[in-house]
PDB file of N, CA and C in Angstrom:
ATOM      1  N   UNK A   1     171.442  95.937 139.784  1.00  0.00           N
ATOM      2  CA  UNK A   1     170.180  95.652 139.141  1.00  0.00           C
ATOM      3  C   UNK A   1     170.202  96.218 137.730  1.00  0.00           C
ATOM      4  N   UNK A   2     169.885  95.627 136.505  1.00  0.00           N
ATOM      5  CA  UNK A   2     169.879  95.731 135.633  1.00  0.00           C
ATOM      6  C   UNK A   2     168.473  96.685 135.081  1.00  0.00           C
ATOM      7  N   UNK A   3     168.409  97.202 134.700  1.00  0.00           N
ATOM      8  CA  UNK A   3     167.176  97.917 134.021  1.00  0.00           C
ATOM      9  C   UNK A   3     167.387  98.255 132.405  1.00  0.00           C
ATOM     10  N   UNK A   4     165.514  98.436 132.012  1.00  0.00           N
ATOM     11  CA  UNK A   4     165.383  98.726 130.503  1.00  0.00           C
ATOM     12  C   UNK A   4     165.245 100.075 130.326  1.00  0.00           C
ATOM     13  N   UNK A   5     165.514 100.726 131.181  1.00  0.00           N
ATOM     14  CA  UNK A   5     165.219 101.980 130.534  1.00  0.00           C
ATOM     15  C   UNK A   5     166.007 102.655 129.086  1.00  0.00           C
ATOM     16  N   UNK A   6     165.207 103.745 128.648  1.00  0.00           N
ATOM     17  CA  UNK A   6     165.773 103.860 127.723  1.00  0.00           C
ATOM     18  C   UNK A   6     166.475 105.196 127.984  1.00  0.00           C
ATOM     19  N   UNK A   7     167.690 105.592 127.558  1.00  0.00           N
ATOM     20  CA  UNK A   7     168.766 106.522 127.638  1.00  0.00           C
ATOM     21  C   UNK A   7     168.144 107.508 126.771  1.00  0.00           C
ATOM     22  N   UNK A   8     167.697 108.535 127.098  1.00  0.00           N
ATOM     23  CA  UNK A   8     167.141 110.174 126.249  1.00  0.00           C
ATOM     24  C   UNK A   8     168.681 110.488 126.212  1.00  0.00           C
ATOM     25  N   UNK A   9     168.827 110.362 125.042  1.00  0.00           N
ATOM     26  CA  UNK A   9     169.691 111.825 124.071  1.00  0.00           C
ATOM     27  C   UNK A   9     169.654 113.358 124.539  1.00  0.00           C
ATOM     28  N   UNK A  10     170.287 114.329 124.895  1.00  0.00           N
ATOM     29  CA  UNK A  10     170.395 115.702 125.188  1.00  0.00           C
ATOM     30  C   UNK A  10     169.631 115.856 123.103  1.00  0.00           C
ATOM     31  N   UNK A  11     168.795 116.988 123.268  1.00  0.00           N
ATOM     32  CA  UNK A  11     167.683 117.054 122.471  1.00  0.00           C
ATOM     33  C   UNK A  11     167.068 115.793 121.444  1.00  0.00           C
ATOM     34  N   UNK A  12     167.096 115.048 122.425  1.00  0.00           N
ATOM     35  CA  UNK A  12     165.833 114.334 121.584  1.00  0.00           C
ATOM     36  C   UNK A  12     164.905 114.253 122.685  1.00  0.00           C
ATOM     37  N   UNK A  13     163.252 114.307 122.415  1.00  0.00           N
ATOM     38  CA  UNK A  13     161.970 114.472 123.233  1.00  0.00           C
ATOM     39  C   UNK A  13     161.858 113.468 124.175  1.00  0.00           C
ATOM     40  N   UNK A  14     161.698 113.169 125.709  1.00  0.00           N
ATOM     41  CA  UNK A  14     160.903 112.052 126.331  1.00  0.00           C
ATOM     42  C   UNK A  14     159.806 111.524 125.997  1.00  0.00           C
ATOM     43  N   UNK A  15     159.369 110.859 126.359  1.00  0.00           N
ATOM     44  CA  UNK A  15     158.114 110.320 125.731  1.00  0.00           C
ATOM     45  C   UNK A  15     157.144 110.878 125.888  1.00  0.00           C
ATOM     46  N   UNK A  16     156.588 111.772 127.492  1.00  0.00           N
ATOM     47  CA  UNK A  16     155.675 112.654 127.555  1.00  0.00           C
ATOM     48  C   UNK A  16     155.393 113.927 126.737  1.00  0.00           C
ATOM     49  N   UNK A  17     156.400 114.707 126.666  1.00  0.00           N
ATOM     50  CA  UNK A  17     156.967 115.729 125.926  1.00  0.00           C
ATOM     51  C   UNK A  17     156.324 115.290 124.311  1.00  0.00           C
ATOM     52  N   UNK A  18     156.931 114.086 123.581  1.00  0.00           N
ATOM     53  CA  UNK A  18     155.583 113.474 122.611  1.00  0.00           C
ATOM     54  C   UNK A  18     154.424 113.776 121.969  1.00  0.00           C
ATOM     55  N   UNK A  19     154.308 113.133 123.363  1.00  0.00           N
ATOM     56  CA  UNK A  19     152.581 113.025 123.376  1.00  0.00           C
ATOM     57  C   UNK A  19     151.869 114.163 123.741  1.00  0.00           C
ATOM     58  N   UNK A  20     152.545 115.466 124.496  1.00  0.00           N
ATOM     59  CA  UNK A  20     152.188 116.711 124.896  1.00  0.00           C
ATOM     60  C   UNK A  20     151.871 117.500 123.181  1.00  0.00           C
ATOM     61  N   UNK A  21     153.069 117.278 122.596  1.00  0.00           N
ATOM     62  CA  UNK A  21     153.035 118.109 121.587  1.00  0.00           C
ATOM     63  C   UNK A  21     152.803 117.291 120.578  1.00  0.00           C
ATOM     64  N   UNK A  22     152.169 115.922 120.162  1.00  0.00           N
ATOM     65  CA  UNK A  22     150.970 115.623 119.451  1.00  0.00           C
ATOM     66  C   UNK A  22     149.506 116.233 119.823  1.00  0.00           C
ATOM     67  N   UNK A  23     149.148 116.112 121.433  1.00  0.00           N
ATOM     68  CA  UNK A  23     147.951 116.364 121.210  1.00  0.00           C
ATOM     69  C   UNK A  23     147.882 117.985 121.020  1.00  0.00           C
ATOM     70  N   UNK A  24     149.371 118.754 121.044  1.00  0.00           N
ATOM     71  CA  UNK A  24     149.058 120.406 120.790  1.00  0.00           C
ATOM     72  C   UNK A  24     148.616 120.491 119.472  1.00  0.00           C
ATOM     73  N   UNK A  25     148.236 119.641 118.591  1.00  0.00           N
ATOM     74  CA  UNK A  25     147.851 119.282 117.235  1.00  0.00           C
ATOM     75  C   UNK A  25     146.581 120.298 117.602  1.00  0.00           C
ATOM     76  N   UNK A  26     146.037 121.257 116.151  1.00  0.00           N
ATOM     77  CA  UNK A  26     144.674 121.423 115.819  1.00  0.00           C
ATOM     78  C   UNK A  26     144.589 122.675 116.808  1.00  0.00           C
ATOM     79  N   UNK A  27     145.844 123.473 117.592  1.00  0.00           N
ATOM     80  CA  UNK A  27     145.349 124.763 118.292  1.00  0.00           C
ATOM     81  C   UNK A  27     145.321 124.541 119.698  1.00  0.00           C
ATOM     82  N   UNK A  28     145.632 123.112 119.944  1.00  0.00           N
ATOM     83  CA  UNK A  28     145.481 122.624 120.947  1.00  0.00           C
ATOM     84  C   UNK A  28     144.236 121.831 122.097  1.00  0.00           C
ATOM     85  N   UNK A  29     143.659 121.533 120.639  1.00  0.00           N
ATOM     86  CA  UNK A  29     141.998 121.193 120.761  1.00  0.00           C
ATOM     87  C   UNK A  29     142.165 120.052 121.470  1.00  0.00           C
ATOM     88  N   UNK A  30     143.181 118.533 121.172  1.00  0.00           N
ATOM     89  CA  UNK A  30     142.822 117.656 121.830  1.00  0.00           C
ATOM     90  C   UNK A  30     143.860 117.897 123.819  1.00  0.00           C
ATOM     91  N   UNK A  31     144.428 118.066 123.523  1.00  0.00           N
ATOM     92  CA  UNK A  31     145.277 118.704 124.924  1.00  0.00           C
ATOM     93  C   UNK A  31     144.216 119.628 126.005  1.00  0.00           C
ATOM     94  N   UNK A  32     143.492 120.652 125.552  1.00  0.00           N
ATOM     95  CA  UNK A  32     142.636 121.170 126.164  1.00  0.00           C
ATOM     96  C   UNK A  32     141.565 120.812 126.448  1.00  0.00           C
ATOM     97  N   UNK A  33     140.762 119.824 125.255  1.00  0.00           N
ATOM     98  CA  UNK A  33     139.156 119.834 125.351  1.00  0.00           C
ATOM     99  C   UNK A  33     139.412 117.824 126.316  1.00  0.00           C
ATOM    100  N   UNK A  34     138.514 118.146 127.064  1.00  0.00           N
ATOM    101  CA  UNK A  34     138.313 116.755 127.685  1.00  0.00           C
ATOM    102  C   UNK A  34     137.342 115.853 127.390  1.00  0.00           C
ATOM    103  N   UNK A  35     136.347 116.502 126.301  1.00  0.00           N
ATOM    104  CA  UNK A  35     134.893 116.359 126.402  1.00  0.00           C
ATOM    105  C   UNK A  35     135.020 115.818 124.534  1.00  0.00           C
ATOM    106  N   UNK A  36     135.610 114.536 123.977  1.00  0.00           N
ATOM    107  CA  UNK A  36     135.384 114.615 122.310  1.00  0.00           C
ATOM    108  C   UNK A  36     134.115 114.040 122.032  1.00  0.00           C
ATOM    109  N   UNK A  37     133.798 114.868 120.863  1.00  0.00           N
ATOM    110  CA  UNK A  37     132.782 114.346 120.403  1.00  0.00           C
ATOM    111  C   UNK A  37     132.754 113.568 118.720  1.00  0.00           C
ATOM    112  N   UNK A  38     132.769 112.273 119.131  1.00  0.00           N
ATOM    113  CA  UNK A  38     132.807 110.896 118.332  1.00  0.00           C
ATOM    114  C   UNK A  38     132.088 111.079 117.336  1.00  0.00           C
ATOM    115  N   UNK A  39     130.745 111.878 117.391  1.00  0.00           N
ATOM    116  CA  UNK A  39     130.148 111.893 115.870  1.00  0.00           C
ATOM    117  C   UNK A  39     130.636 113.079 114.950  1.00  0.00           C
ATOM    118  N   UNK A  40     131.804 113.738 115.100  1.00  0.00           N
ATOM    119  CA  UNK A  40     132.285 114.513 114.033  1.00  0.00           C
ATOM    120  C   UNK A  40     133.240 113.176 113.376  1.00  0.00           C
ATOM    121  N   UNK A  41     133.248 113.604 111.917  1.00  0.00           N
ATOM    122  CA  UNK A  41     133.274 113.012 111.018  1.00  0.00           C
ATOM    123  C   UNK A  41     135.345 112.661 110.806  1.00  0.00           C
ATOM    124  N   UNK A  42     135.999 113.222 111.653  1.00  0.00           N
ATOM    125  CA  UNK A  42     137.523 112.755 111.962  1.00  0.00           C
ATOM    126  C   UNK A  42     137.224 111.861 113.099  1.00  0.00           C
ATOM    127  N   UNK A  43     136.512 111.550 113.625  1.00  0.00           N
ATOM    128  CA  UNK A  43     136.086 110.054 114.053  1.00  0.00           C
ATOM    129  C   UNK A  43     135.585 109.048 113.522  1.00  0.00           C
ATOM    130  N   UNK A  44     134.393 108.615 113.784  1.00  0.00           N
ATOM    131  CA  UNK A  44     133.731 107.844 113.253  1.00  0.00           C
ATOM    132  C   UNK A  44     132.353 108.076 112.771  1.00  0.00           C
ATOM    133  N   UNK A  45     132.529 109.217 113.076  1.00  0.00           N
ATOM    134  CA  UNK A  45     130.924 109.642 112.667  1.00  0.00           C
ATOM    135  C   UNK A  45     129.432 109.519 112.911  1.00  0.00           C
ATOM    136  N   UNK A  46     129.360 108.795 114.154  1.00  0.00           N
ATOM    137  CA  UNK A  46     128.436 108.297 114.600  1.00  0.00           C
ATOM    138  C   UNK A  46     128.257 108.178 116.178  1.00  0.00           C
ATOM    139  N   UNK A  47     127.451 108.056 116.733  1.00  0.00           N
ATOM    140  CA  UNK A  47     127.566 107.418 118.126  1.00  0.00           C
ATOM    141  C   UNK A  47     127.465 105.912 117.851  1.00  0.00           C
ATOM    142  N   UNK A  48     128.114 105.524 119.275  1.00  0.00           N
ATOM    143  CA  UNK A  48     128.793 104.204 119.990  1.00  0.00           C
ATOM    144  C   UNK A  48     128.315 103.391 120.473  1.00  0.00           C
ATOM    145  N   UNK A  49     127.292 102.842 120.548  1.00  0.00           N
ATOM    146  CA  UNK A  49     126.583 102.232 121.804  1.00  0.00           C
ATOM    147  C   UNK A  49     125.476 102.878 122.469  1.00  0.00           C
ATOM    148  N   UNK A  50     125.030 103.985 121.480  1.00  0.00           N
ATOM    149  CA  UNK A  50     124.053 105.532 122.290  1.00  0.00           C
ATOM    150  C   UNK A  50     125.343 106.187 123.006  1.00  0.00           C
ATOM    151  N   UNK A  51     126.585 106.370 122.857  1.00  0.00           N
ATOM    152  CA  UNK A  51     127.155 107.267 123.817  1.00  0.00           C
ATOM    153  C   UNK A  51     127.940 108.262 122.046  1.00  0.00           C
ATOM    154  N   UNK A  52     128.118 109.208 122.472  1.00  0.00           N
ATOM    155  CA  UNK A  52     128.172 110.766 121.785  1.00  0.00           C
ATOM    156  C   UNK A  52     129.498 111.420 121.948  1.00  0.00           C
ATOM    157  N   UNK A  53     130.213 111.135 123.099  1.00  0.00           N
ATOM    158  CA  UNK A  53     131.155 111.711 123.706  1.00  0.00           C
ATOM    159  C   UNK A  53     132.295 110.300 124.672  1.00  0.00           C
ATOM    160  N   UNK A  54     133.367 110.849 124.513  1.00  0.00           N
ATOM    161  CA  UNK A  54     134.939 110.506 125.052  1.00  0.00           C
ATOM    162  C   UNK A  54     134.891 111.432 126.026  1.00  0.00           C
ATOM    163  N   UNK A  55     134.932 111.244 127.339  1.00  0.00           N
ATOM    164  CA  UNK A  55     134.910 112.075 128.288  1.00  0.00           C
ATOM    165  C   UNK A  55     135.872 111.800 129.379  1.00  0.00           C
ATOM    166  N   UNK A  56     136.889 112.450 129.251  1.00  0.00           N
ATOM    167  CA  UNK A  56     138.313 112.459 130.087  1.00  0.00           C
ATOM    168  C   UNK A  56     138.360 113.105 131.086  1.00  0.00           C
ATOM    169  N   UNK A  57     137.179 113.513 131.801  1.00  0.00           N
ATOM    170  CA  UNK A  57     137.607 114.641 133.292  1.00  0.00           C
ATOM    171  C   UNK A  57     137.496 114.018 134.038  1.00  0.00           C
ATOM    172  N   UNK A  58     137.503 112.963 133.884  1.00  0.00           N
ATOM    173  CA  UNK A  58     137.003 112.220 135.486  1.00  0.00           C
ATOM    174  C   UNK A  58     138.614 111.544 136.060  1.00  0.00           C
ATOM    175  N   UNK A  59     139.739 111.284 134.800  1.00  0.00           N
ATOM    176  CA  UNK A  59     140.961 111.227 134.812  1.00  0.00           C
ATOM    177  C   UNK A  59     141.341 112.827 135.845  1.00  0.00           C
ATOM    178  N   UNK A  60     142.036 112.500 137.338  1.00  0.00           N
ATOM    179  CA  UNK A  60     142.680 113.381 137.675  1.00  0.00           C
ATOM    180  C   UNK A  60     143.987 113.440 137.984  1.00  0.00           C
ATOM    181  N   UNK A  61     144.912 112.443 137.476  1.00  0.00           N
ATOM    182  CA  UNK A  61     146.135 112.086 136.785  1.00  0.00           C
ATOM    183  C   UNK A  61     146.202 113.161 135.465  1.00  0.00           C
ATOM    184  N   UNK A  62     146.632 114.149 135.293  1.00  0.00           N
ATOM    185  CA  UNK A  62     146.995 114.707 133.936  1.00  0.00           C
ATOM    186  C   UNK A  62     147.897 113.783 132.965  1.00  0.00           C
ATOM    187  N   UNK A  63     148.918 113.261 133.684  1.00  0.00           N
ATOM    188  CA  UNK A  63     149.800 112.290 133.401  1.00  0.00           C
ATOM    189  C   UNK A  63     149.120 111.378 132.177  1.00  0.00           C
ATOM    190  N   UNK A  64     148.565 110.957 133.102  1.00  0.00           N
ATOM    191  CA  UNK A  64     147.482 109.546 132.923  1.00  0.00           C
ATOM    192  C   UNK A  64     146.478 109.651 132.074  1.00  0.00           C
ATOM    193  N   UNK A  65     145.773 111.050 131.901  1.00  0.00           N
ATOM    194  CA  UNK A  65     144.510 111.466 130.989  1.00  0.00           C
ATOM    195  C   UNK A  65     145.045 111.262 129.461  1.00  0.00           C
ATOM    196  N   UNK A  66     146.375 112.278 129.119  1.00  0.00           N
ATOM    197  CA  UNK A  66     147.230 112.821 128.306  1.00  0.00           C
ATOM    198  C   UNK A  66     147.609 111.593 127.546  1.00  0.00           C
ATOM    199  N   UNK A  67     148.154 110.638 128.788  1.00  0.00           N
ATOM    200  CA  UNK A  67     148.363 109.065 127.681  1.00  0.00           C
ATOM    201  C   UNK A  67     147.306 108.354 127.166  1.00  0.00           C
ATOM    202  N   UNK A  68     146.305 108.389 127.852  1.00  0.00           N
ATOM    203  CA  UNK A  68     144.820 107.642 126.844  1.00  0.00           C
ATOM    204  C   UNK A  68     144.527 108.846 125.853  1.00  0.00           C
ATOM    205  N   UNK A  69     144.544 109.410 126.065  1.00  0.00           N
ATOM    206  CA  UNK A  69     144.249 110.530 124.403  1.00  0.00           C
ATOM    207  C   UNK A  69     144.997 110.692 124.022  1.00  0.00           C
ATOM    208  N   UNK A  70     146.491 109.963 123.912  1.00  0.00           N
ATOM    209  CA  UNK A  70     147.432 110.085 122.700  1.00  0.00           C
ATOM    210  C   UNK A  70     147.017 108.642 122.458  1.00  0.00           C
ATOM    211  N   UNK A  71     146.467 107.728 122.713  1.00  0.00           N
ATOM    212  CA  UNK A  71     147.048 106.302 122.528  1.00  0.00           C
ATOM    213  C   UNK A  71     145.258 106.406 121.733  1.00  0.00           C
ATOM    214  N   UNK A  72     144.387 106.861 121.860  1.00  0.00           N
ATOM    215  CA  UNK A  72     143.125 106.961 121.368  1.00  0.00           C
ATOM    216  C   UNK A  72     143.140 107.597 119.866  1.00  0.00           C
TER     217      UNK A  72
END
């Protein structure tokens, strides 16, 4: 069976690894905080629809949380 995977290099990053240490960006604000809030002004500055907040706890996949807030 043929597959696409892609061959990791001995030190070069996986893809999780990535996205772990993008969101360690800022102190580790987006990696830790689950709860963003959209009307600070490195967003958009506003609320959405009446909603205020990006709220990721309900993700209990860490896996899974970690990739929508890198891809966000």
């Amino acid at each position: 069976m043929k597959t696409n995977l892609q061959k990791i290099n001995k030190g070069q990053l996986n893809k999780y690894e990535e996205i772990t240490k993008y969101l360690k960006q800022d102190d580790g604000y987006w990696l830790n905080n689950d709860k963003w809030d959209i009307t600070e002004e490195f967003f958009i500055g506003e609320s959405i629809h009446g909603r205020r907040y990006i709220d990721f706890s309900r993700f209990k996949n860490v896996f899974l949380k970690n990739e929508i807030k890198y891809y966000i």
